[in-house]
PDB file of N, CA and C in Angstrom:
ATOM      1  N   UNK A   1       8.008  -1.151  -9.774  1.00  0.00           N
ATOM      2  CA  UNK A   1       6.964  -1.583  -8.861  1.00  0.00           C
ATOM      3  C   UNK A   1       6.061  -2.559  -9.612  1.00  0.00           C
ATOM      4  N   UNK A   2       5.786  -3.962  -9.048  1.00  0.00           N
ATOM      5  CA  UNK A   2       4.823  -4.455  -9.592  1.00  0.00           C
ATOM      6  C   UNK A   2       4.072  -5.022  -8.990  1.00  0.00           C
ATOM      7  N   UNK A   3       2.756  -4.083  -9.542  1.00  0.00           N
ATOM      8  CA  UNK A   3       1.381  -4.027  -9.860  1.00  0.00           C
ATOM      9  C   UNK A   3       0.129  -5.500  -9.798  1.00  0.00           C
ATOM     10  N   UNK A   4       0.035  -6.010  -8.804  1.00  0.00           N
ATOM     11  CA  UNK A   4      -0.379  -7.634  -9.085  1.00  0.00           C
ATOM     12  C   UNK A   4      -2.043  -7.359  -9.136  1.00  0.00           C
ATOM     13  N   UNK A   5      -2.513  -6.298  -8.582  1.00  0.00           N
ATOM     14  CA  UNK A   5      -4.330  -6.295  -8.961  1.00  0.00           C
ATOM     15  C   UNK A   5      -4.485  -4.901  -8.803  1.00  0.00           C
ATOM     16  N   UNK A   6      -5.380  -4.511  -9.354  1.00  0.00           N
ATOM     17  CA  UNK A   6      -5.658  -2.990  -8.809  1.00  0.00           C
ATOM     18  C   UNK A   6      -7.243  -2.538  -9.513  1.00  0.00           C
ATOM     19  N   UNK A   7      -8.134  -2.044  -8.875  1.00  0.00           N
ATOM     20  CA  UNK A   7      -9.325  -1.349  -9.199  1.00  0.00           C
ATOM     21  C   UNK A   7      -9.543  -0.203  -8.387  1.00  0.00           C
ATOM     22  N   UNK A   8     -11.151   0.021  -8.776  1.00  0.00           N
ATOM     23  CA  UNK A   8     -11.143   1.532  -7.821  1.00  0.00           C
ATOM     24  C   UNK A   8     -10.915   1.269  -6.486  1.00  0.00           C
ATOM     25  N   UNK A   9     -10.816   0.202  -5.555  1.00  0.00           N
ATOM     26  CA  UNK A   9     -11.015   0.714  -4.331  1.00  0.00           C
ATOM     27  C   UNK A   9      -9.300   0.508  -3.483  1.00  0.00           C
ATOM     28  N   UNK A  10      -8.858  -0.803  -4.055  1.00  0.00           N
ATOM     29  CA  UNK A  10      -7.485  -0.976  -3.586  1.00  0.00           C
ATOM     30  C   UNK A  10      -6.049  -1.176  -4.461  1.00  0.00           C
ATOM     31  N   UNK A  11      -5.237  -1.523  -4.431  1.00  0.00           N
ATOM     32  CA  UNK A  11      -3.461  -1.867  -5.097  1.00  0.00           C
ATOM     33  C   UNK A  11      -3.069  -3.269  -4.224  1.00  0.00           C
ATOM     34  N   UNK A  12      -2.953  -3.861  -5.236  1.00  0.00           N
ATOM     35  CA  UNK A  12      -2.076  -5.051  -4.201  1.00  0.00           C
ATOM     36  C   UNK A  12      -0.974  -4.970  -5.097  1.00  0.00           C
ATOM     37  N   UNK A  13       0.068  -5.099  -4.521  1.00  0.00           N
ATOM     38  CA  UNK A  13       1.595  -4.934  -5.266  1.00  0.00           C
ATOM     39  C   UNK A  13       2.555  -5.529  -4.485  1.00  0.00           C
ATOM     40  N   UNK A  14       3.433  -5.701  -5.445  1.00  0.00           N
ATOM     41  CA  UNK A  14       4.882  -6.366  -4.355  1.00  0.00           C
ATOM     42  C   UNK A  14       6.041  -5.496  -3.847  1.00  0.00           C
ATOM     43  N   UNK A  15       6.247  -5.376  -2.552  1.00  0.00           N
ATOM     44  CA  UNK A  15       6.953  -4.340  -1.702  1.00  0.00           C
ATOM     45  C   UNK A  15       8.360  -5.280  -1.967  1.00  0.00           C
ATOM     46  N   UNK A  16       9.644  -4.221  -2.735  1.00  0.00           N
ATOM     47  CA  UNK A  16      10.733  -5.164  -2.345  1.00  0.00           C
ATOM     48  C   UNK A  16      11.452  -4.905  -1.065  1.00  0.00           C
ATOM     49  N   UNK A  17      12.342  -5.919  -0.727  1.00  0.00           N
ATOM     50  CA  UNK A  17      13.111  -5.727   0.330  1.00  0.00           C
ATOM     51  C   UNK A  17      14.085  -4.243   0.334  1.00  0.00           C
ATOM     52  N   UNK A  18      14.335  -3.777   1.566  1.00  0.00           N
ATOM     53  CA  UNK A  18      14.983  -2.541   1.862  1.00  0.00           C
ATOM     54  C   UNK A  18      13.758  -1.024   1.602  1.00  0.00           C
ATOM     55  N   UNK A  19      12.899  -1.271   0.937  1.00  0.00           N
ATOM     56  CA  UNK A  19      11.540   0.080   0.545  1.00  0.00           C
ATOM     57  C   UNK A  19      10.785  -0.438   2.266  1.00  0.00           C
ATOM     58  N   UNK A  20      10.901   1.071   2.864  1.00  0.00           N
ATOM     59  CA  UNK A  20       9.698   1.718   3.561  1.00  0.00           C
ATOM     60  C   UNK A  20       8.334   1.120   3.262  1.00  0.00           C
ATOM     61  N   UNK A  21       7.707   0.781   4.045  1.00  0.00           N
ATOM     62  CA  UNK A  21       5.884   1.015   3.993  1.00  0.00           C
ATOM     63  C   UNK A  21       5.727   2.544   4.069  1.00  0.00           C
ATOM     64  N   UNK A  22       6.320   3.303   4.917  1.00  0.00           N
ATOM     65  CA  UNK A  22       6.011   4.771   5.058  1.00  0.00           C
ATOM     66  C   UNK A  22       7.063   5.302   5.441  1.00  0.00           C
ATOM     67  N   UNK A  23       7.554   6.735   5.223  1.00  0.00           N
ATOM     68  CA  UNK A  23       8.329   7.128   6.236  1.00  0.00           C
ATOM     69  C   UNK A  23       8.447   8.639   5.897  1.00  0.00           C
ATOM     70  N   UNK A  24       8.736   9.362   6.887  1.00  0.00           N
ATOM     71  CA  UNK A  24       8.617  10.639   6.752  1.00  0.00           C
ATOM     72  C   UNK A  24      10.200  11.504   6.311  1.00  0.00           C
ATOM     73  N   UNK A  25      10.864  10.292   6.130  1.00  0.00           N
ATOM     74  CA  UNK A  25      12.261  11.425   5.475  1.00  0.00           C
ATOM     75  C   UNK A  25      12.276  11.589   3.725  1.00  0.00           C
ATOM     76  N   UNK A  26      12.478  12.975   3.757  1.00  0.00           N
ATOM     77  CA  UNK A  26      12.746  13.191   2.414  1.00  0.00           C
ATOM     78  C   UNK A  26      13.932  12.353   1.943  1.00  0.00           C
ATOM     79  N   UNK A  27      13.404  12.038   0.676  1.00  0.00           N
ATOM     80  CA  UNK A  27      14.381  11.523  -0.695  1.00  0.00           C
ATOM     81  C   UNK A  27      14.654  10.010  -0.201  1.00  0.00           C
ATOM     82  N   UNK A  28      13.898   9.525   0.718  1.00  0.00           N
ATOM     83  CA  UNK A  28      13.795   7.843   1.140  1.00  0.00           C
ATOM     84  C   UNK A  28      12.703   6.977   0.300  1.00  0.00           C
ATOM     85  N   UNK A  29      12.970   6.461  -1.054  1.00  0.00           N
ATOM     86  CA  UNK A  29      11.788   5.579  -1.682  1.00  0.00           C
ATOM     87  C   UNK A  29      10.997   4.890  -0.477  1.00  0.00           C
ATOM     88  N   UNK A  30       9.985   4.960  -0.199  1.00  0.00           N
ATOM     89  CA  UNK A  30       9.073   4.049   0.139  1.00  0.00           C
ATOM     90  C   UNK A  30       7.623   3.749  -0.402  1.00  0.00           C
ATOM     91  N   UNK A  31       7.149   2.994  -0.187  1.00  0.00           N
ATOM     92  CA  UNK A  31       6.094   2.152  -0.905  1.00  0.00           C
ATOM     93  C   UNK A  31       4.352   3.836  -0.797  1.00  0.00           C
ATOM     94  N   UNK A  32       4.437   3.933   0.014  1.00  0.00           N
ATOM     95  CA  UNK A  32       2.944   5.063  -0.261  1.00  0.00           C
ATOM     96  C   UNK A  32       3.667   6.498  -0.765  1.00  0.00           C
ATOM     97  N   UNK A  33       4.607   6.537  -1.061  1.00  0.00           N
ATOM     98  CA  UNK A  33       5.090   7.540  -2.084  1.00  0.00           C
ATOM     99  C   UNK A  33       4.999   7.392  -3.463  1.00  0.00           C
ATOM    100  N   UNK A  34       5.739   6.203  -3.221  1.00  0.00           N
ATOM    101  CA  UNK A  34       5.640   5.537  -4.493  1.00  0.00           C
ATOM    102  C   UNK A  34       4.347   5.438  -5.716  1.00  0.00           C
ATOM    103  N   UNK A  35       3.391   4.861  -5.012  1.00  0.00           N
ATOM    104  CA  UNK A  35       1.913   4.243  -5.372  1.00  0.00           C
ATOM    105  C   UNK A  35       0.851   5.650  -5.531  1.00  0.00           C
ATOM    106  N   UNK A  36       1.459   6.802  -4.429  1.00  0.00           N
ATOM    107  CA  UNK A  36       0.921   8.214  -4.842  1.00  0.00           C
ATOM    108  C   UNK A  36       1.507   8.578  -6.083  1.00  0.00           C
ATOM    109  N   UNK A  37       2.425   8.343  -6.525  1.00  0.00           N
ATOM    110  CA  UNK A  37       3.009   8.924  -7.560  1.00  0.00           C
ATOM    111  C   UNK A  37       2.644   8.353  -8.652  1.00  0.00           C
ATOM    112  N   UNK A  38       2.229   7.151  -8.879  1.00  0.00           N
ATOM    113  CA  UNK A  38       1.844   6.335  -9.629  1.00  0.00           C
ATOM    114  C   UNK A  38       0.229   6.818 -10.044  1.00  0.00           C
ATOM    115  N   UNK A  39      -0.584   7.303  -8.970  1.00  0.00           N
ATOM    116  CA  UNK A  39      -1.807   7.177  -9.264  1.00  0.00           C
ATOM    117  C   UNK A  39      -2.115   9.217  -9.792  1.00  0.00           C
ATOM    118  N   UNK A  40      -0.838   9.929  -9.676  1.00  0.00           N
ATOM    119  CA  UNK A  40      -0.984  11.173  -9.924  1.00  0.00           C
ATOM    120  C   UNK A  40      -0.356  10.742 -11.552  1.00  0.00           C
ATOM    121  N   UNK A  41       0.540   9.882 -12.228  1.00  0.00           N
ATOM    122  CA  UNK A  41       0.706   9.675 -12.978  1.00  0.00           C
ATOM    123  C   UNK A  41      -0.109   9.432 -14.145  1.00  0.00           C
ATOM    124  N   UNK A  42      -1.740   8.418 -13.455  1.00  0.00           N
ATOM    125  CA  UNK A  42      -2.409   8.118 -14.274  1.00  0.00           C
ATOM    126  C   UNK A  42      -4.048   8.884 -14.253  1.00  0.00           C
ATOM    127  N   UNK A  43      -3.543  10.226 -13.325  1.00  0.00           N
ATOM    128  CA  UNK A  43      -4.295  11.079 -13.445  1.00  0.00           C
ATOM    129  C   UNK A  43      -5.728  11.049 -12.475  1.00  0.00           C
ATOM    130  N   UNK A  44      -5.357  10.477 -11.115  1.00  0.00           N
ATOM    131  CA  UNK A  44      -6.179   9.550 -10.113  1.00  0.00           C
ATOM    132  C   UNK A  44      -5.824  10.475  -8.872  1.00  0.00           C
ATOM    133  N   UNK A  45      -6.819  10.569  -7.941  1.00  0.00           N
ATOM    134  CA  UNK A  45      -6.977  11.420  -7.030  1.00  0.00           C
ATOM    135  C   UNK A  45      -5.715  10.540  -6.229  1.00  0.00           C
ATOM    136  N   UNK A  46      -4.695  10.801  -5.582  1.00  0.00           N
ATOM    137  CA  UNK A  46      -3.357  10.211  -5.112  1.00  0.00           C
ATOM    138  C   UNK A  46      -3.307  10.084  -3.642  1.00  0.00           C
ATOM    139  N   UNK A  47      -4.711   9.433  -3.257  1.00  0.00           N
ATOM    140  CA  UNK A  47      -4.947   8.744  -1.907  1.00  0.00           C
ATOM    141  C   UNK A  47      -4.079   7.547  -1.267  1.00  0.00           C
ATOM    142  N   UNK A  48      -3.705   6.950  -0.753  1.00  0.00           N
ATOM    143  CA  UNK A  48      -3.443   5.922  -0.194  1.00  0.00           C
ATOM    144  C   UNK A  48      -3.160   5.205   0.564  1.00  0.00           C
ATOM    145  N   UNK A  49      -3.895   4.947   1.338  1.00  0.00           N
ATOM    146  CA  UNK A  49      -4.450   4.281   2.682  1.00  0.00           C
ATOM    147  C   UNK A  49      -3.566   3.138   2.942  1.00  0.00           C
ATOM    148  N   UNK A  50      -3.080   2.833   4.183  1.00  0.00           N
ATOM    149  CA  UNK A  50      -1.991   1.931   4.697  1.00  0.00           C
ATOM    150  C   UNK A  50      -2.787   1.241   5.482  1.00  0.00           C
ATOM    151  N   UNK A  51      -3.043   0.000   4.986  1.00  0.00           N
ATOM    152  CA  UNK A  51      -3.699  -1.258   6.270  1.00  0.00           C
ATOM    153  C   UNK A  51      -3.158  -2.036   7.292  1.00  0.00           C
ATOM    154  N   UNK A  52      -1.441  -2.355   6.292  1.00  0.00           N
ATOM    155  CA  UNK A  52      -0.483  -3.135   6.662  1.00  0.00           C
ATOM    156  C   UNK A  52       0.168  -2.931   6.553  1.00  0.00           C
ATOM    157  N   UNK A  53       1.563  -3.194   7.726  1.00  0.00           N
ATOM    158  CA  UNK A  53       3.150  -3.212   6.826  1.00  0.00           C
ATOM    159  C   UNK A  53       3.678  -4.400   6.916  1.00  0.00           C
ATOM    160  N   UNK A  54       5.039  -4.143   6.259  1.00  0.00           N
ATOM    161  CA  UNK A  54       5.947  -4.881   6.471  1.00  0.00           C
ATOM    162  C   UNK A  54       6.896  -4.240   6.554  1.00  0.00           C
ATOM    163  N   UNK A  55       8.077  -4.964   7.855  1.00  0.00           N
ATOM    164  CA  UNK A  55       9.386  -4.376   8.022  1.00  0.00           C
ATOM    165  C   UNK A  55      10.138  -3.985   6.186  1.00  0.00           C
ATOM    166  N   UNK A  56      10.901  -2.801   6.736  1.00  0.00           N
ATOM    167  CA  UNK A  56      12.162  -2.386   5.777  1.00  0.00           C
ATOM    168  C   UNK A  56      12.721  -3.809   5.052  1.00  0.00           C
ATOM    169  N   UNK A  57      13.512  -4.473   5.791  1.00  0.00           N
ATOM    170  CA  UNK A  57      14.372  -5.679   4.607  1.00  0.00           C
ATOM    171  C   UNK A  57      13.367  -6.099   4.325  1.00  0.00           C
ATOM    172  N   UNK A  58      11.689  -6.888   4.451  1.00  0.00           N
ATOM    173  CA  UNK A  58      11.236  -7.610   3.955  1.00  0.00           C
ATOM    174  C   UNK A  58      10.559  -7.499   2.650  1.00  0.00           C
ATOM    175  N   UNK A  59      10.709  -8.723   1.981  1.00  0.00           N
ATOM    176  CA  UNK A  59       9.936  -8.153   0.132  1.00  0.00           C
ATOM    177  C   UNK A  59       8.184  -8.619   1.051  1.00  0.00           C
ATOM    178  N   UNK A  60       7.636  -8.741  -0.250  1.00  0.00           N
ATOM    179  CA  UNK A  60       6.176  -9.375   0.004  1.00  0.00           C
ATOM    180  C   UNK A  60       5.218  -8.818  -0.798  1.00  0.00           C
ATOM    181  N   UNK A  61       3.693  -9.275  -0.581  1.00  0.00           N
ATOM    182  CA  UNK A  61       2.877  -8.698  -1.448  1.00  0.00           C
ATOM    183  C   UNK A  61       1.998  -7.768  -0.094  1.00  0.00           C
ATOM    184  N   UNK A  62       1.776  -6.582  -0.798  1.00  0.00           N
ATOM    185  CA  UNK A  62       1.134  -5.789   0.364  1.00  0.00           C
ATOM    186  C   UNK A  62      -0.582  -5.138  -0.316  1.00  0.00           C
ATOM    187  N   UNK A  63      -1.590  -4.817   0.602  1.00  0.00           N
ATOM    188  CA  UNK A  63      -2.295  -4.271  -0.115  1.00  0.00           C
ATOM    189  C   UNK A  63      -2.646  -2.594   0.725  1.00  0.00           C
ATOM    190  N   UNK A  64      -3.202  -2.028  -0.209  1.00  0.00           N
ATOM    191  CA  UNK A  64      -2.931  -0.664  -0.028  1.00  0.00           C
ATOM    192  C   UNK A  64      -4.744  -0.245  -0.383  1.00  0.00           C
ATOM    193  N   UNK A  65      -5.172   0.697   0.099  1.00  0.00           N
ATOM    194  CA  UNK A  65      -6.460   1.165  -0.217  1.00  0.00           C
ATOM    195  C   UNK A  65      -6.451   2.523  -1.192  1.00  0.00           C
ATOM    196  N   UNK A  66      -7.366   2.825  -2.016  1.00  0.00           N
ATOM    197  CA  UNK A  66      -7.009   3.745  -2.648  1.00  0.00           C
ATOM    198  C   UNK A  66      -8.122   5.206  -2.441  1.00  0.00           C
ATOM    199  N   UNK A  67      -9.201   4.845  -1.512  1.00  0.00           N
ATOM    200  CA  UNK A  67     -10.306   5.332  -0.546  1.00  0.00           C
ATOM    201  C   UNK A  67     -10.423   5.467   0.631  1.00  0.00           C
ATOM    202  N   UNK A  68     -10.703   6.230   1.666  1.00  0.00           N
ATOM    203  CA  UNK A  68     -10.901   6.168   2.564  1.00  0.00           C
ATOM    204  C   UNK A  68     -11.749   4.953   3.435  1.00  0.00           C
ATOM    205  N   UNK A  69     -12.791   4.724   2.043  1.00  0.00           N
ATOM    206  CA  UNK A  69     -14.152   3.678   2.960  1.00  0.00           C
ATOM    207  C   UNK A  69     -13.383   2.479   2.507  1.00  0.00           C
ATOM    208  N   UNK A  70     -12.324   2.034   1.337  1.00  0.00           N
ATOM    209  CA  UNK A  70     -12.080   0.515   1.505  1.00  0.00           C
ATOM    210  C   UNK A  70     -11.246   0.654   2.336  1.00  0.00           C
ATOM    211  N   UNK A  71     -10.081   1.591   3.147  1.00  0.00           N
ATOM    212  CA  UNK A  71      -9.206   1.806   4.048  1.00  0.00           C
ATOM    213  C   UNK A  71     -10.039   1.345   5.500  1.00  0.00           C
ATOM    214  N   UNK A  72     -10.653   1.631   5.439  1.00  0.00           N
ATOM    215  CA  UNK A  72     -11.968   1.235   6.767  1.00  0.00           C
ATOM    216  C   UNK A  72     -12.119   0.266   6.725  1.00  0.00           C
ATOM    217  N   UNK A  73     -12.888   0.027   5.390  1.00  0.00           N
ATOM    218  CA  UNK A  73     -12.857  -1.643   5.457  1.00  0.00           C
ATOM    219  C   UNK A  73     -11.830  -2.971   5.442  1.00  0.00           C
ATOM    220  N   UNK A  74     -10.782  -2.349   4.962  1.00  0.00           N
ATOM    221  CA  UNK A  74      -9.666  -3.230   5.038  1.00  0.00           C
ATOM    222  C   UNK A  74      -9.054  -3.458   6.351  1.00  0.00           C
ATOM    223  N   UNK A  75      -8.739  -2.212   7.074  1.00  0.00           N
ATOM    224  CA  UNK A  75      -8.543  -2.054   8.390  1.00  0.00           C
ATOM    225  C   UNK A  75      -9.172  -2.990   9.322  1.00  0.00           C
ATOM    226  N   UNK A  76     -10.473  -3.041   9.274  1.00  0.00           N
ATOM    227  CA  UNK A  76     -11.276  -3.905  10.075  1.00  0.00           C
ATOM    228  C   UNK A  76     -10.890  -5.233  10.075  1.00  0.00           C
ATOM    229  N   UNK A  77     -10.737  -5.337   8.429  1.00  0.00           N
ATOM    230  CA  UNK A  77     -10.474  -7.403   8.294  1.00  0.00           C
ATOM    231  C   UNK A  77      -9.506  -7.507   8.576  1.00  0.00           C
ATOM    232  N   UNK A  78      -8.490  -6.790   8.894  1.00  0.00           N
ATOM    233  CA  UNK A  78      -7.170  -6.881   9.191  1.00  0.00           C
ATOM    234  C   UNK A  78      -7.740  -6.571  11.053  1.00  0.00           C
ATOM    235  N   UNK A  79      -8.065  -6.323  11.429  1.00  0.00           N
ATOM    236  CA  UNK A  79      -8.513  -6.618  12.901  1.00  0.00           C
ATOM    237  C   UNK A  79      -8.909  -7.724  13.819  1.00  0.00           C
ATOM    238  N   UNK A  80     -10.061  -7.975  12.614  1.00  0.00           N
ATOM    239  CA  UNK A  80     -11.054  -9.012  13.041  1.00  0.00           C
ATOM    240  C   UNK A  80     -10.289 -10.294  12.667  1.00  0.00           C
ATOM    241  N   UNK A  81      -9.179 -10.365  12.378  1.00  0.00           N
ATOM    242  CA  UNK A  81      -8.499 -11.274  11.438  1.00  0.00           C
ATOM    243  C   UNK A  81      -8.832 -12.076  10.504  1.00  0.00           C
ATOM    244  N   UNK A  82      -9.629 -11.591   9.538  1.00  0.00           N
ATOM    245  CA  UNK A  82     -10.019 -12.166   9.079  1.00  0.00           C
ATOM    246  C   UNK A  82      -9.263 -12.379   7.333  1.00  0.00           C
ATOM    247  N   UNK A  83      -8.070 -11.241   7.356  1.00  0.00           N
ATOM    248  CA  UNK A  83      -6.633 -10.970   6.376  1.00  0.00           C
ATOM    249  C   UNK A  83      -5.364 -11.959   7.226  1.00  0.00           C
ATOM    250  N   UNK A  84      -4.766 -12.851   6.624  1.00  0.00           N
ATOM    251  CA  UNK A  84      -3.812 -13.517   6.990  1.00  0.00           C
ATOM    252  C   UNK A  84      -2.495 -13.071   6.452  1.00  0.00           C
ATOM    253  N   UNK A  85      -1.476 -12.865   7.027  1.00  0.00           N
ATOM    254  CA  UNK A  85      -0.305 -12.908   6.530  1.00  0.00           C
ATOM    255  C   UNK A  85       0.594 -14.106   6.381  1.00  0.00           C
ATOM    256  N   UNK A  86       1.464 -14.143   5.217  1.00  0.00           N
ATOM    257  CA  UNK A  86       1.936 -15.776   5.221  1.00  0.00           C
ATOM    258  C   UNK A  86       3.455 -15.003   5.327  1.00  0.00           C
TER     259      UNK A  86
END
């Protein structure tokens, strides 16, 4: 998984093609399993808030919240459109 910014409030990382944004079947890699596991790794409360997806085949850079209140807030700019996808 790589890691392109990360502080306390969010993860921006690159989702490859064929990985889930989410999904509820066991033993299926997807991306907020993943990034939980990562943040129980480095000893971090293993929150992680979904703003956006992207389909299964697609790669891309995704961002992820690691709080409830930047999950809110991200949510919103992703409403108000004020988050673009390219």
């Amino acid at each position: 998984m790589n890691i392109l910014y990360e502080d306390e409030a969010i993860i921006v990382c690159e989702k490859e093609a064929g990985v889930a944004t989410q999904t509820k079947q066991f033993g299926q890699k997807d991306m907020e399993s993943l990034l939980k596991n990562y943040l129980v790794m480095k000893g971090e409360r293993p929150y992680i808030g979904i703003v956006h997806r992207l389909d299964q085949p697609v790669s891309g850079v995704m961002v992820f919240a690691k709080t409830s209140k930047a999950a809110s807030r991200l949510s919103e700019q992703v409403r108000d459109k004020k988050m673009h996808k390219k």
